[in-house]
Protein backbone atom coordinates (compact mmCIF):
# COMPACT_ATOMS: atom_id res chain seq x y z
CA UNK A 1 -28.73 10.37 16.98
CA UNK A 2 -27.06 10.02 13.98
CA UNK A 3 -23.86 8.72 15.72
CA UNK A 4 -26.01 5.92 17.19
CA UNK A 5 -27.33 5.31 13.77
CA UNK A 6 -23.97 4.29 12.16
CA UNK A 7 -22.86 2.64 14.71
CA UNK A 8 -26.35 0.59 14.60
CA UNK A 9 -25.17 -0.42 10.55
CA UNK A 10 -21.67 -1.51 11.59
CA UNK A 11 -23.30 -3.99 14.48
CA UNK A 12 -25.75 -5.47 11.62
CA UNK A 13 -23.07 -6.00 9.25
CA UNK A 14 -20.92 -7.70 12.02
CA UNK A 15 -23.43 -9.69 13.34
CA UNK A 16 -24.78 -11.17 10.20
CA UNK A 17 -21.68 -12.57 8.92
CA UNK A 18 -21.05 -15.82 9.12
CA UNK A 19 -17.98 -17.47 10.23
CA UNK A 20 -15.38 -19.30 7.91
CA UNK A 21 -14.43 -22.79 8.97
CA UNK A 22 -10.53 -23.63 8.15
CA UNK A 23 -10.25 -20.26 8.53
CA UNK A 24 -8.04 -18.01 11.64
CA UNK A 25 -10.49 -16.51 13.16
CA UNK A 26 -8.70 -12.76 13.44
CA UNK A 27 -8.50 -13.12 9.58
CA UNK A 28 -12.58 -13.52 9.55
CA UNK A 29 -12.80 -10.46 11.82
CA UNK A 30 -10.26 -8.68 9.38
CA UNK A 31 -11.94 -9.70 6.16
CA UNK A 32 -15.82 -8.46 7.21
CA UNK A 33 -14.13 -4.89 8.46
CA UNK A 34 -12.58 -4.81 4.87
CA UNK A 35 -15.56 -5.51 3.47
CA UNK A 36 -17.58 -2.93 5.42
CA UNK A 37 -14.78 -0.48 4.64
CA UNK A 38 -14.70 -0.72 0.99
CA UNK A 39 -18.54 -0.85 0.54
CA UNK A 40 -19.14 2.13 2.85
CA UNK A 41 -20.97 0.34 5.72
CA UNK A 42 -18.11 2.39 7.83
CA UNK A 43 -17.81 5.25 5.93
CA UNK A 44 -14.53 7.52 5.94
CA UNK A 45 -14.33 9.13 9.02
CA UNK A 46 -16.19 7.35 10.89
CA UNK A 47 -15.65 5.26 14.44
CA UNK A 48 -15.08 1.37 14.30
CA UNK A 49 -16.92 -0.34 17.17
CA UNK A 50 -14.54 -0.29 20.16
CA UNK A 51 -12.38 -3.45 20.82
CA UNK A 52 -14.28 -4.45 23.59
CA UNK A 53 -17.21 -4.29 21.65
CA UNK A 54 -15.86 -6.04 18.57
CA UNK A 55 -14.33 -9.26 20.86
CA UNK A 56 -17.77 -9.42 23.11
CA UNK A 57 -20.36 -9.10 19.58
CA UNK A 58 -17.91 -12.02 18.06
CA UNK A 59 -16.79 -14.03 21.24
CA UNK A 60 -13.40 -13.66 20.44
CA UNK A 61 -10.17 -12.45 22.43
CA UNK A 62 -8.97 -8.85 22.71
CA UNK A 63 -5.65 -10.20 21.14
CA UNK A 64 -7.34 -11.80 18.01
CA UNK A 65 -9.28 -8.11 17.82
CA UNK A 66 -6.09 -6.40 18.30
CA UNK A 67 -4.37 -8.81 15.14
CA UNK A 68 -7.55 -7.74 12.78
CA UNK A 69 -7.13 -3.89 13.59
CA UNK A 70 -3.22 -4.24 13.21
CA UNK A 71 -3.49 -5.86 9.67
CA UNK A 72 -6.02 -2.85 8.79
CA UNK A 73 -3.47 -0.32 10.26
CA UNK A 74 -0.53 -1.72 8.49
CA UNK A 75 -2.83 -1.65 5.07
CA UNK A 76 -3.34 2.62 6.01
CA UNK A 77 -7.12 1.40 5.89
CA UNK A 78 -7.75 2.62 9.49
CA UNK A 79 -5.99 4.88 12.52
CA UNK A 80 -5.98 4.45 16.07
CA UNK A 81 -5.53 7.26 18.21
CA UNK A 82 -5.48 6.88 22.08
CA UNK A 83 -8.20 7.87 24.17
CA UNK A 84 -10.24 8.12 21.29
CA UNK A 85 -10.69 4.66 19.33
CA UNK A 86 -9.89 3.48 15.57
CA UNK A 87 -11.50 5.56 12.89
CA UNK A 88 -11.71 4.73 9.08
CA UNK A 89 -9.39 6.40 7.07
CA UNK A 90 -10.26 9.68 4.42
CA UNK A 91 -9.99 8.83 1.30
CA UNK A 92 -7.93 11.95 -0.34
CA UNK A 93 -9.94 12.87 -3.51
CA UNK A 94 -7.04 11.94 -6.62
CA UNK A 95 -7.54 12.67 -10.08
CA UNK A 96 -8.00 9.41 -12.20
CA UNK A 97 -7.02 8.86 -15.98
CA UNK A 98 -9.44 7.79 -18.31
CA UNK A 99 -9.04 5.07 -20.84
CA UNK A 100 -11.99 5.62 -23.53
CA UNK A 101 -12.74 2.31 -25.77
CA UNK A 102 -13.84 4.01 -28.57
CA UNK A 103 -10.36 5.68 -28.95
CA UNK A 104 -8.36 2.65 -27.04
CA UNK A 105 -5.67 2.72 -28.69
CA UNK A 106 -5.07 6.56 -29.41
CA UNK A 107 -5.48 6.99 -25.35
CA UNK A 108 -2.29 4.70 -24.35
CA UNK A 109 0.17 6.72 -25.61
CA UNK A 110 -1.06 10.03 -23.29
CA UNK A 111 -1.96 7.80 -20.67
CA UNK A 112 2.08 5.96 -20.82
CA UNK A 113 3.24 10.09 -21.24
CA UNK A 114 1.74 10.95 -17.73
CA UNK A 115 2.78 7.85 -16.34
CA UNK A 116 5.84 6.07 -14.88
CA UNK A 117 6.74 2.01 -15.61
CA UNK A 118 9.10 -0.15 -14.18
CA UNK A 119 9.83 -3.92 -15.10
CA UNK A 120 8.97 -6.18 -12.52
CA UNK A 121 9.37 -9.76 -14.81
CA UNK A 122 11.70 -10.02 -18.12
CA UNK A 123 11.88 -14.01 -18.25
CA UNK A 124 11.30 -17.34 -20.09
CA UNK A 125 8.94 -19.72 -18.58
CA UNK A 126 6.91 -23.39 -19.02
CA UNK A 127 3.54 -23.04 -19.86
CA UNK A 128 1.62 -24.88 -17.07
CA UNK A 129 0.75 -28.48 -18.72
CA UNK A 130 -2.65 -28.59 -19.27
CA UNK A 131 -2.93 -25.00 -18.42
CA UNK A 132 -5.93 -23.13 -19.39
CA UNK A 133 -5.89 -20.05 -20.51
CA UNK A 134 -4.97 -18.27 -24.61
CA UNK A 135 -0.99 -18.56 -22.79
CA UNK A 136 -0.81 -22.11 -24.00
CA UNK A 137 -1.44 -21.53 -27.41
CA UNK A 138 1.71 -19.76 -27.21
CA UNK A 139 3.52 -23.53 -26.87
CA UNK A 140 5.61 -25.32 -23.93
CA UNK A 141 7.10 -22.21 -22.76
CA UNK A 142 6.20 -18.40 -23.02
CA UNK A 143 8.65 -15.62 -22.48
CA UNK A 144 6.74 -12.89 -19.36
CA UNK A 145 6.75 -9.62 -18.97
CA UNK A 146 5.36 -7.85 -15.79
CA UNK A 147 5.08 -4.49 -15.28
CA UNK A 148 3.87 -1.72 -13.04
CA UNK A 149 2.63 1.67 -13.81
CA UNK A 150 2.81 4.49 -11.36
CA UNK A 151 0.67 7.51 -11.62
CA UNK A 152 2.03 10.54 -9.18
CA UNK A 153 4.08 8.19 -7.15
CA UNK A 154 0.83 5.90 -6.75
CA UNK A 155 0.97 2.35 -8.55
CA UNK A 156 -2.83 1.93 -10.62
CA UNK A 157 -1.93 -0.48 -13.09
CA UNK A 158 -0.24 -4.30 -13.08
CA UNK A 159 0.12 -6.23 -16.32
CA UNK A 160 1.67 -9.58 -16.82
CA UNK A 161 2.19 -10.15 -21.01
CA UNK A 162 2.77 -13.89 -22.55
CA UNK A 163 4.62 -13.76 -25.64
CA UNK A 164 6.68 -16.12 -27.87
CA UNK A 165 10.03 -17.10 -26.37
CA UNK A 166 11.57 -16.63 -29.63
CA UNK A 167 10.38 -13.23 -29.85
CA UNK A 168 10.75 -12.00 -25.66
CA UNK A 169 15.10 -13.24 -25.96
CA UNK A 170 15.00 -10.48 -29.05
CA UNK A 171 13.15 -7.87 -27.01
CA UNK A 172 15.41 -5.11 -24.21
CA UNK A 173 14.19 -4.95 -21.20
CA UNK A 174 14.98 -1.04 -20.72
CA UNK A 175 12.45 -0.44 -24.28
CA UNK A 176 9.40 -1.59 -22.14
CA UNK A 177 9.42 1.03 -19.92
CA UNK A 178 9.32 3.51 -22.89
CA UNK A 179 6.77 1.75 -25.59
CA UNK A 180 3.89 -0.34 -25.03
CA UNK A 181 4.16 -4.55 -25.80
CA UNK A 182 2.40 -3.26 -29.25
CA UNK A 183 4.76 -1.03 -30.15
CA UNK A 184 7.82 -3.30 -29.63
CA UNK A 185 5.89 -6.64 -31.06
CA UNK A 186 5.50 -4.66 -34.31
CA UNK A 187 9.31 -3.93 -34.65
CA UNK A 188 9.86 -7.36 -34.40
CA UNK A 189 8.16 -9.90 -36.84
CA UNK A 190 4.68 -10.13 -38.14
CA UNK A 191 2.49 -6.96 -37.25
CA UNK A 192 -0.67 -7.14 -34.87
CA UNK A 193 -3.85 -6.43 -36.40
CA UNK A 194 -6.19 -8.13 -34.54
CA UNK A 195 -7.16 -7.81 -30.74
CA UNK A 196 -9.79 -10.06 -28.32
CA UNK A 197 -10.69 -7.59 -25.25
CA UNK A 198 -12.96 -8.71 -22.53
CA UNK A 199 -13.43 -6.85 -19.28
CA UNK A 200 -14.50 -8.07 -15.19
CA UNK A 201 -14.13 -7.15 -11.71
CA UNK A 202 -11.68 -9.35 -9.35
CA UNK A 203 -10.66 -9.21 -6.22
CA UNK A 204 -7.18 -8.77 -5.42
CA UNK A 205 -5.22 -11.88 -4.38
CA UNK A 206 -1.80 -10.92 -2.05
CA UNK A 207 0.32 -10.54 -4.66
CA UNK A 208 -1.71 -7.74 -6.48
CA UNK A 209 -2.51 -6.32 -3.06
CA UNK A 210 1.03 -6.22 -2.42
CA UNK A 211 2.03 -4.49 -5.63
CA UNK A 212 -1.11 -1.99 -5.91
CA UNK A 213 -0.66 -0.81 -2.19
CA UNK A 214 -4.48 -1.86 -2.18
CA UNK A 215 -6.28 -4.20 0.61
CA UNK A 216 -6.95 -7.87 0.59
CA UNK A 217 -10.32 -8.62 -1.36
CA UNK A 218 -10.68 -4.85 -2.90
CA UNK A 219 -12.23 -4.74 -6.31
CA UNK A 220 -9.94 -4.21 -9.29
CA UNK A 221 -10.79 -3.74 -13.14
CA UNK A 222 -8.95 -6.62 -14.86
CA UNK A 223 -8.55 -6.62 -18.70
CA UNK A 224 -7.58 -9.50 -20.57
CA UNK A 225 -6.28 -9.29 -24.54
CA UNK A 226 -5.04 -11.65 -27.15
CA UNK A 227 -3.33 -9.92 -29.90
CA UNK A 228 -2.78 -11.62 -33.11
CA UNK A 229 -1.44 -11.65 -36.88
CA UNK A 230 -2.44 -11.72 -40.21
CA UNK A 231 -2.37 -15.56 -40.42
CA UNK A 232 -4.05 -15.70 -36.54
CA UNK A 233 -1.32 -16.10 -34.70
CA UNK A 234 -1.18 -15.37 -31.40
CA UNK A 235 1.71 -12.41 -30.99
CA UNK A 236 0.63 -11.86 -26.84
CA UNK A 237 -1.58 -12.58 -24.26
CA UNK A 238 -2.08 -9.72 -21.99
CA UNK A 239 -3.48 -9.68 -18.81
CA UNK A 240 -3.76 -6.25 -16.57
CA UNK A 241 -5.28 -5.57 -13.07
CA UNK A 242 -5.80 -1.99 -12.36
CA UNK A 243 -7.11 0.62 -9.52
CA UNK A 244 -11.03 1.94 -10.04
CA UNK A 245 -9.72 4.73 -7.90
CA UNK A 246 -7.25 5.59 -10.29
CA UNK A 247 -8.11 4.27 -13.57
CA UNK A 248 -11.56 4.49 -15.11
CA UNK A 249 -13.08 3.22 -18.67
CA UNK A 250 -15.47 5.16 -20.76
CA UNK A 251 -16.89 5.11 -24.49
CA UNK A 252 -18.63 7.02 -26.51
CA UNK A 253 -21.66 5.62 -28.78
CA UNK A 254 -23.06 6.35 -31.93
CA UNK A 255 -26.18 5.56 -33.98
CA UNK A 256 -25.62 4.68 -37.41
CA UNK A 257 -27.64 6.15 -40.02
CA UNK A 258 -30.06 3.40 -41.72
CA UNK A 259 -33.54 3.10 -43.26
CA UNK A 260 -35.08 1.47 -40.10
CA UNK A 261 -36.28 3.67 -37.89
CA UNK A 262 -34.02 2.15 -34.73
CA UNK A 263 -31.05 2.47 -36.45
CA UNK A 264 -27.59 1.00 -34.87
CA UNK A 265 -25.57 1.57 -31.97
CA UNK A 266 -21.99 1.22 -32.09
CA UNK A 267 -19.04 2.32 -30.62
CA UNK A 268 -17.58 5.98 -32.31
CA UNK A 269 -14.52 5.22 -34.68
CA UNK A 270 -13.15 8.37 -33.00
CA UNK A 271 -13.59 10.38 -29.88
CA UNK A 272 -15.71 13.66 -30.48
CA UNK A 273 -13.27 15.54 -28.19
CA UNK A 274 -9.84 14.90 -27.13
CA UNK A 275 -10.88 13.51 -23.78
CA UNK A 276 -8.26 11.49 -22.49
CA UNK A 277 -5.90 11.76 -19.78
CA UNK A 278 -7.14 12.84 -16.44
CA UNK A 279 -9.97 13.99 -14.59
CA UNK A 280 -11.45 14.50 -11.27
């Protein structure tokens, strides 16, 4: 009974969805399985509806099934095993690191120490004209650095930083893989002391899916930063798109004491405990 159960959520979540136009139709079939593989509707484990099934429910060929299921294979999402059908994948339990706001800064350096880099982009570019986006305050052109983070083998964490040309011909490329765009910025110029954070889920595009090892479409935490000087300045724009699975955010809060009875809630200057790093 059970059995019959899930399979009765993965034909409601098939059937509802409506078709794309301008769209290949094996592509629709393989975006709704993503979907109802990374929001649980097929759970870990569990059976996808045969291909039969799948071509028959969305009046489509056993070949345009077959493409879906093959994109889905090739992404690790799913396996097929003769005789017996496709099943969704286990997700192996990993241990993520944490990255507390209320001690940002203090957690980068043991996050970077458990952590391996490597330097994708180390380049001058133009500015888009009429681009939007903190990059053009930066002026016609914008030296970029890309990098990827690796945590056990496992890539979590892409960032793409915009920073002065003048300042990105001075940098090496072989000191960002040791020190953070910070660190390196500070050794050359004006210091950073000021920093614009703001936080949102995206879905990954195919060149993030590419470079995360991570499906078409699955959520990512992206964090975007403007660091400036003393005189406001912009020093870098920083952009980075990372794993949930392997990367999660925390803070700690505090209430201030004042003579109102509600007091304040703020973020703690300092962590209580020395909680960064990993955990399951």
């Amino acid at each position: 009974m059970a059995a019959k159960s899930s399979g009765s959520r993965h034909s409601r979540s098939l059937v509802d969805h409506r078709p794309r136009s301008g769209v290949a139709r094996y592509y629709q079939l393989y975006a709704l399985l993503s979907d109802a593989l990374n929001d649980g509707t097929i759970s870990p484990g569990s059976a996808l509806p045969s291909e039969p099934a799948l071509a028959k429910r969305h009046h489509l060929s056993r070949t345009t099934v077959r493409r879906a299921l093959e994109r889905l294979e090739d992404e690790k999402r799913i396996v097929r095993r003769r005789g017996s059908g496709t099943f969704a994948r286990q997700v192996p339990l990993v241990k993520r690191l944490c990255l507390n706001l209320h001690a940002f800064y203090e957690d980068l350096p043991s996050i970077a120490a458990k952590t391996s880099v490597s330097v994708l982009r180390f380049e001058p570019e133009t500015v888009p004209e009429g681009g939007r986006g903190p990059q053009s305050r930066l002026g016609e052109r914008a030296f970029v650095i890309q990098r990827l983070r690796k945590y056990h083998g496992t890539p979590y964490h892409l960032s793409t930083a915009y920073i002065p040309e003048s300042v990105g011909r001075q940098l090496r490329r072989n000191a960002l893989r040791q020190m953070s765009i910070i660190t390196v910025l500070d050794r050359i110029g004006t210091k950073t002391v000021a920093a614009e954070h703001t936080m949102s889920a995206v879905a990954a595009d195919s060149t993030a899916a590419r470079k995360l090892d991570v499906s078409l479409g699955a959520p990512l935490l992206r964090m975007r930063a403007v660091f400036t000087d003393g005189k406001g300045r912009v020093r870098a724009v920083y952009e980075s798109l990372s794993r949930p699975d392997h990367l999660s955010v925390r803070a700690e809060l505090e209430r201030t004491a004042t003579r109102t009875a509600r007091g304040v809630w703020r973020l703690k200057s300092r962590p209580a405990r020395s909680s960064a790093g990993v955990f399951s």
